[in-house]
N, C-alpha and C. Protein backbone atom coordinates (compact mmCIF):
# COMPACT_ATOMS: atom_id res chain seq x y z
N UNK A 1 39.20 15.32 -48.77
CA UNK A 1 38.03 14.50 -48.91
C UNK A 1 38.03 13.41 -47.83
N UNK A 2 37.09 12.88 -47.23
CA UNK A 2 36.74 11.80 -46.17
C UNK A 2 37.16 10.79 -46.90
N UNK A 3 37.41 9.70 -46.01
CA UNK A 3 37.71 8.57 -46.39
C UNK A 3 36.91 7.65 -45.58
N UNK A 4 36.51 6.49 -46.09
CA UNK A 4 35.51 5.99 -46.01
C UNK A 4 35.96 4.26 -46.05
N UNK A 5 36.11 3.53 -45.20
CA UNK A 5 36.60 2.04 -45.51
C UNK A 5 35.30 1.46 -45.22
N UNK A 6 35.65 0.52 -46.65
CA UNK A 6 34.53 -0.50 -46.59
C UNK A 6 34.87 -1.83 -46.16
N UNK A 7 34.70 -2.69 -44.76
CA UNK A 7 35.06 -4.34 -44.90
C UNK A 7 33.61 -5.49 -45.17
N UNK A 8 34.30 -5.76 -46.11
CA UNK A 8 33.51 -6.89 -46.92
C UNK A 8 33.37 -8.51 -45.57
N UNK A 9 32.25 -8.64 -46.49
CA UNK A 9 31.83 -9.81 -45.36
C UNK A 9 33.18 -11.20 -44.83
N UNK A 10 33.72 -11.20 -46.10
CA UNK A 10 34.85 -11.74 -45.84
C UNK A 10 36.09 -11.56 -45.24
N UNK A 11 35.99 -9.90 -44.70
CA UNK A 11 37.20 -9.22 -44.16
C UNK A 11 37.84 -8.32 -45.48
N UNK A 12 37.78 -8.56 -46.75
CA UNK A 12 38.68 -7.67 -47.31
C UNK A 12 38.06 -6.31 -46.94
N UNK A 13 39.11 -5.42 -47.73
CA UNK A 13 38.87 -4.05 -47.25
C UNK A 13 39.22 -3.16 -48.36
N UNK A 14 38.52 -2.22 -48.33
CA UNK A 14 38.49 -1.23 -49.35
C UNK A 14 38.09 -0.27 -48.82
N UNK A 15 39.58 1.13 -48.79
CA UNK A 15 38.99 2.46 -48.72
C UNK A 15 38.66 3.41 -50.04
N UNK A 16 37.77 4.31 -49.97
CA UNK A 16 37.57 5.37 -50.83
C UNK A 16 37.58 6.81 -50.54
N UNK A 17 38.10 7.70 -51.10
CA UNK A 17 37.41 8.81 -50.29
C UNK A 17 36.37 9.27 -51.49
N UNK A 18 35.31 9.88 -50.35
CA UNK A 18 33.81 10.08 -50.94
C UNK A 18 34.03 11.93 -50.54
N UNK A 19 33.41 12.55 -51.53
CA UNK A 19 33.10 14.52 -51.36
C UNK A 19 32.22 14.30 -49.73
N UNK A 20 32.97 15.41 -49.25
CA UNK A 20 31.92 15.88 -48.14
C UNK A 20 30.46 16.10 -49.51
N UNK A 21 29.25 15.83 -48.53
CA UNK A 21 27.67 16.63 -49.10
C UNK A 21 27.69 15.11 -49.83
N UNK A 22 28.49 13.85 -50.23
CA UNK A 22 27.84 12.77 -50.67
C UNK A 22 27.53 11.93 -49.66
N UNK A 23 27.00 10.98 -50.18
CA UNK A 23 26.49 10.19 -49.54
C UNK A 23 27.39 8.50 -49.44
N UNK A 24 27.07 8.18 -48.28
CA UNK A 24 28.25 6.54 -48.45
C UNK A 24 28.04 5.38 -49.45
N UNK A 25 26.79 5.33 -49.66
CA UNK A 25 26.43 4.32 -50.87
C UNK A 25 26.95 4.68 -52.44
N UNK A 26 26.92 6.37 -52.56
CA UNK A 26 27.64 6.33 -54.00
C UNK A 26 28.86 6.93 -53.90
N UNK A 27 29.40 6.84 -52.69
CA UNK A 27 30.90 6.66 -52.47
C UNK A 27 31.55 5.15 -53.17
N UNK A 28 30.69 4.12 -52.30
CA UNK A 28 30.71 2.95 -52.82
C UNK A 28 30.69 2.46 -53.65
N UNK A 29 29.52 3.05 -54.48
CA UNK A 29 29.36 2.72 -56.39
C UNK A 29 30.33 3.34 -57.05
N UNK A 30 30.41 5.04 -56.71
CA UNK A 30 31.84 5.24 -57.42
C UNK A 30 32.92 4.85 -57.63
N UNK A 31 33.14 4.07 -56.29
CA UNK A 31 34.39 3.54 -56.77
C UNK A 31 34.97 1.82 -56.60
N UNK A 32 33.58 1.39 -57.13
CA UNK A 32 33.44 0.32 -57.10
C UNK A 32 33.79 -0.89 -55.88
N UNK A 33 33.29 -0.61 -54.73
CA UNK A 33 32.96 -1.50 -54.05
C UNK A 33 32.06 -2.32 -54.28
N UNK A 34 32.24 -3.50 -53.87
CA UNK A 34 31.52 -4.93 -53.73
C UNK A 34 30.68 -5.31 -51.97
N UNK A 35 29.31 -4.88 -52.76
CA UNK A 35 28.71 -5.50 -51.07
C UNK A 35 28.04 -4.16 -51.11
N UNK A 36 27.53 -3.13 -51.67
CA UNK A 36 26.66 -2.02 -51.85
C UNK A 36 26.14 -2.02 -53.27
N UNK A 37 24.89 -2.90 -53.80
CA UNK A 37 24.32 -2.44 -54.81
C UNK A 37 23.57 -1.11 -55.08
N UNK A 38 22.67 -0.80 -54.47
CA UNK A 38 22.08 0.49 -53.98
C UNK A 38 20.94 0.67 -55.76
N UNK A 39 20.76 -0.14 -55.51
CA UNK A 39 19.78 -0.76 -56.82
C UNK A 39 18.47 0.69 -56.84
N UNK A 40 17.91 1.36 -55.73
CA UNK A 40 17.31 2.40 -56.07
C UNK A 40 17.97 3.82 -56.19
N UNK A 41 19.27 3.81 -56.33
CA UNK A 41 20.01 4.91 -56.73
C UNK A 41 20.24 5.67 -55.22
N UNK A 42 19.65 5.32 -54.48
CA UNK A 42 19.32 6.20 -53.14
C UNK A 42 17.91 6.86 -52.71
N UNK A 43 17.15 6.64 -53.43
CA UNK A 43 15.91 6.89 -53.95
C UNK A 43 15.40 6.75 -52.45
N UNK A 44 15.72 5.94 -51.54
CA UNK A 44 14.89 5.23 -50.01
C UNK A 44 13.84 4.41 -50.35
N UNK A 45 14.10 3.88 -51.89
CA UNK A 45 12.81 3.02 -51.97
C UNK A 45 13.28 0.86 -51.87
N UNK A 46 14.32 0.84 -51.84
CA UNK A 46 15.13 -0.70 -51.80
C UNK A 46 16.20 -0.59 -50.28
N UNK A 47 16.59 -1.35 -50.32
CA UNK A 47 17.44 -1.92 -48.92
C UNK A 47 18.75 -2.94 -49.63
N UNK A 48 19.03 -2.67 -50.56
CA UNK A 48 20.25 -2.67 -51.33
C UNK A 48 21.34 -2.43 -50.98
N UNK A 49 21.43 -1.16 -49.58
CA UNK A 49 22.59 -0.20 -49.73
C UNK A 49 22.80 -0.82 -48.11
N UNK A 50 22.17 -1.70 -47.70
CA UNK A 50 22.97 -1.86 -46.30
C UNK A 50 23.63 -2.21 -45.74
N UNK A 51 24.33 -1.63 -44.62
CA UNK A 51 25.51 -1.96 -44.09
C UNK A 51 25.24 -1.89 -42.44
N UNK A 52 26.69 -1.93 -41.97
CA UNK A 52 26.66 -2.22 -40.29
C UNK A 52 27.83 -0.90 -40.56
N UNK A 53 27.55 0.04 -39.61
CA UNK A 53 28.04 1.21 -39.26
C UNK A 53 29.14 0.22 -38.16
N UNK A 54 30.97 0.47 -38.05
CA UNK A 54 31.69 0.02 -37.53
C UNK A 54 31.30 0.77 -35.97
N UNK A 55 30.97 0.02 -34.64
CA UNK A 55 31.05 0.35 -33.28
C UNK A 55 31.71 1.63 -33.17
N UNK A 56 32.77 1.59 -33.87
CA UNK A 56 33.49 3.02 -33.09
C UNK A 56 32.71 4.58 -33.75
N UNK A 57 31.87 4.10 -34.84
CA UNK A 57 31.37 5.18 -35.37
C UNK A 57 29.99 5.29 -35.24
N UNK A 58 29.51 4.31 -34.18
CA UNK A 58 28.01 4.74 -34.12
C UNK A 58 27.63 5.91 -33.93
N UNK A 59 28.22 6.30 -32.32
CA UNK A 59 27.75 7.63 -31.93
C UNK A 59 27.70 8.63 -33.07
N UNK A 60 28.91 8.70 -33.50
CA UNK A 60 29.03 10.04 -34.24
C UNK A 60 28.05 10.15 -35.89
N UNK A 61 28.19 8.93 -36.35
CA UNK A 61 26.67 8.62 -37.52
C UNK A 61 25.45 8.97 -37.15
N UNK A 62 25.03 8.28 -35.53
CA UNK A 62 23.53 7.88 -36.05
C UNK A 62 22.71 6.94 -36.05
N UNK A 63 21.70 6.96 -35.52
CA UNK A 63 20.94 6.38 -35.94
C UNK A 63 19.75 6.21 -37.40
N UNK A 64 18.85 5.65 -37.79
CA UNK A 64 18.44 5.91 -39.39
C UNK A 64 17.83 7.11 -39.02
N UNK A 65 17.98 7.94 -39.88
CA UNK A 65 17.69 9.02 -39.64
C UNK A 65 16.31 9.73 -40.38
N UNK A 66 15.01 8.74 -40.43
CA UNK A 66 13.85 8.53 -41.02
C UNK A 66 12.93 7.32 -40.64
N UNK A 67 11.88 7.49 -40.11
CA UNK A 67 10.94 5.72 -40.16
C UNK A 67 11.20 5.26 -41.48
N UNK A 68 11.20 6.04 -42.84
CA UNK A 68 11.16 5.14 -44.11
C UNK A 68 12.41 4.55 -43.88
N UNK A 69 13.60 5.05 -43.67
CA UNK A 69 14.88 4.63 -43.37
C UNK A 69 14.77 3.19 -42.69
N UNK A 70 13.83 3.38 -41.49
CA UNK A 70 13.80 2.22 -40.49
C UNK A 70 13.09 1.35 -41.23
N UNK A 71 12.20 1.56 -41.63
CA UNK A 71 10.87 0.57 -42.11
C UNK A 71 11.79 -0.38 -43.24
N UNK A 72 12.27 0.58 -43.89
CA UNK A 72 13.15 -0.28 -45.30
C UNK A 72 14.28 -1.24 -44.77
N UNK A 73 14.69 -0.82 -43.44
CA UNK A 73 16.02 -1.90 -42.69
C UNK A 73 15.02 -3.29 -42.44
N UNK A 74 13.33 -2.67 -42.41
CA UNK A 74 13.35 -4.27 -41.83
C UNK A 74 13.06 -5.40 -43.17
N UNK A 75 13.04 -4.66 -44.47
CA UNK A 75 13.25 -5.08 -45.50
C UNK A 75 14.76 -6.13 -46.12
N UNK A 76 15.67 -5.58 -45.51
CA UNK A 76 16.59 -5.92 -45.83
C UNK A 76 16.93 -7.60 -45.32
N UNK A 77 18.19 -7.59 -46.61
CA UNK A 77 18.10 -9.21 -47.28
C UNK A 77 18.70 -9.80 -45.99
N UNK A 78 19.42 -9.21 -45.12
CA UNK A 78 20.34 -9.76 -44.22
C UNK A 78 20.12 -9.77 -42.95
N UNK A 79 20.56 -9.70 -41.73
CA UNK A 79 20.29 -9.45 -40.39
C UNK A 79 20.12 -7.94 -39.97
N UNK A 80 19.11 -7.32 -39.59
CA UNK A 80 19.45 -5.92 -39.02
C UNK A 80 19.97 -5.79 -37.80
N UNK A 81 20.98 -4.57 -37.49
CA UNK A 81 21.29 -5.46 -36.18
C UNK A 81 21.48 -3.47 -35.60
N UNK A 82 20.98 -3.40 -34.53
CA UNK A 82 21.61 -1.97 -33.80
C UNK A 82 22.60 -0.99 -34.97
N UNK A 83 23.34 -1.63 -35.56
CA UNK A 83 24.21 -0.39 -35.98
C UNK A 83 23.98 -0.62 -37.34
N UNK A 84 22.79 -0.94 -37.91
CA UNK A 84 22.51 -1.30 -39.14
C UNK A 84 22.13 -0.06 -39.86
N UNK A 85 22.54 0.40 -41.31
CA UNK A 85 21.95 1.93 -41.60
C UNK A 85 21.83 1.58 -43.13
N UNK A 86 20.75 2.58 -43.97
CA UNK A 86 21.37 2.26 -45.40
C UNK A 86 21.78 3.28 -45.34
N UNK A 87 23.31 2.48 -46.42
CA UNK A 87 24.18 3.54 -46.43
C UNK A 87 23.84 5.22 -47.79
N UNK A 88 23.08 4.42 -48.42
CA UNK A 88 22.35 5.95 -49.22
C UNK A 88 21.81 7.06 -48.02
N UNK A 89 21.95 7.12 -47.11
CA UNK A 89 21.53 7.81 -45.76
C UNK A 89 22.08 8.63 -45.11
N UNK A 90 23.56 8.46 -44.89
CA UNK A 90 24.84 8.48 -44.67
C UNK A 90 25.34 9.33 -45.39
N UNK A 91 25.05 10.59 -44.94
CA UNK A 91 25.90 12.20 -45.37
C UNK A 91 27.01 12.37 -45.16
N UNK A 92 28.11 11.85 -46.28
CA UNK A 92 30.00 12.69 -45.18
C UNK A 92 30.14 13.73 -45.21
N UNK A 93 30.65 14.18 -43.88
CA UNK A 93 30.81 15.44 -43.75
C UNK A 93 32.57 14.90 -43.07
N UNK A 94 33.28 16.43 -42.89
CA UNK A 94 34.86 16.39 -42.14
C UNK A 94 34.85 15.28 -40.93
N UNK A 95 34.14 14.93 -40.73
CA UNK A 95 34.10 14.51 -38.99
C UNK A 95 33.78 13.03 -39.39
N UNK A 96 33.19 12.93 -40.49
CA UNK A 96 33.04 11.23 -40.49
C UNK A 96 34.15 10.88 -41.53
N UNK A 97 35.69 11.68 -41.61
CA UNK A 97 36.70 11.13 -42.17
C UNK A 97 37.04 10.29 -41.38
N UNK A 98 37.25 8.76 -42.19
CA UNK A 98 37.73 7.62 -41.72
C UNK A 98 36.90 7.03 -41.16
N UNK A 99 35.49 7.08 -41.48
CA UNK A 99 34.24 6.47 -41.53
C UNK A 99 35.00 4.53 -42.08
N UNK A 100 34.15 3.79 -40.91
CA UNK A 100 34.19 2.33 -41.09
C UNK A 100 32.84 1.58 -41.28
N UNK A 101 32.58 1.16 -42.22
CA UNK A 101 31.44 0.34 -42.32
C UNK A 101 31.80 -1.33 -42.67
N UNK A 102 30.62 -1.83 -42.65
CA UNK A 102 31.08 -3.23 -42.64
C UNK A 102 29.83 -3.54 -43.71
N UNK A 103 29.97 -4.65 -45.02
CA UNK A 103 28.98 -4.96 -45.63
C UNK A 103 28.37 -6.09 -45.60
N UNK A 104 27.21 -6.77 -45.64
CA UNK A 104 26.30 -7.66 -45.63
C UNK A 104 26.99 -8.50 -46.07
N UNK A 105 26.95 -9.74 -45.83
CA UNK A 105 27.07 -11.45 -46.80
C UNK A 105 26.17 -10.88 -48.43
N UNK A 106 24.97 -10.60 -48.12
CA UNK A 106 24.32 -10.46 -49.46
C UNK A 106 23.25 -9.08 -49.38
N UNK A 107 22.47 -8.17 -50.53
CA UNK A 107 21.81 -7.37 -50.52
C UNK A 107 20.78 -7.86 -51.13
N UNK A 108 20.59 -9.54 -51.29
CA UNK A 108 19.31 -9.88 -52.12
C UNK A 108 18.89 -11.17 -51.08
């Protein structure tokens, strides 16, 4: 299974591993990370689930991979910034083992 680290706005850190075919936001809820509410389940209807994709993993993520995707980043509670994605978006597959994301100060 991929593994998936989450660093919190404060620096802590938390890895999980998430099933290939899920997604990074209910990687996150599953296993209880702090700093991903994802308040529409993944639905693409809230901006709950966002994060900053870590530099070294842009290329290989992505960009949002939808205008609703985009449109909803400019929703979001925090700064959008270039490597900004919601993470309900964010398909793991083998290749994004050891996936780094970074989470917001806040999702409200």
């Amino acid at each position: 299974m991929p593994k998936v680290t989450f660093i919190a706005f404060d620096g802590a850190e938390q890895t999980a591993e998430v099933p290939v075919g899920e997604n990074v936001m209910r990687g996150a809820l599953y296993n209880g990370v702090d700093g991903i509410v994802g308040e529409c389940g993944g639905g693409l209807s809230c901006a709950t689930c966002h994060c900053y994709v870590d530099e070294a993993w842009v290329a290989a993520v992505g960009g949002p991979s939808s205008q609703a995707e985009e449109e909803l980043l400019e929703s979001a509670a925090t700064e959008v910034r270039p490597n900004s994605r919601l993470s309900c978006q964010i398909e793991l597959t083998g290749a994004l083992d050891g996936l780094v994301v970074h989470t917001p100060e806040t999702q409200y």
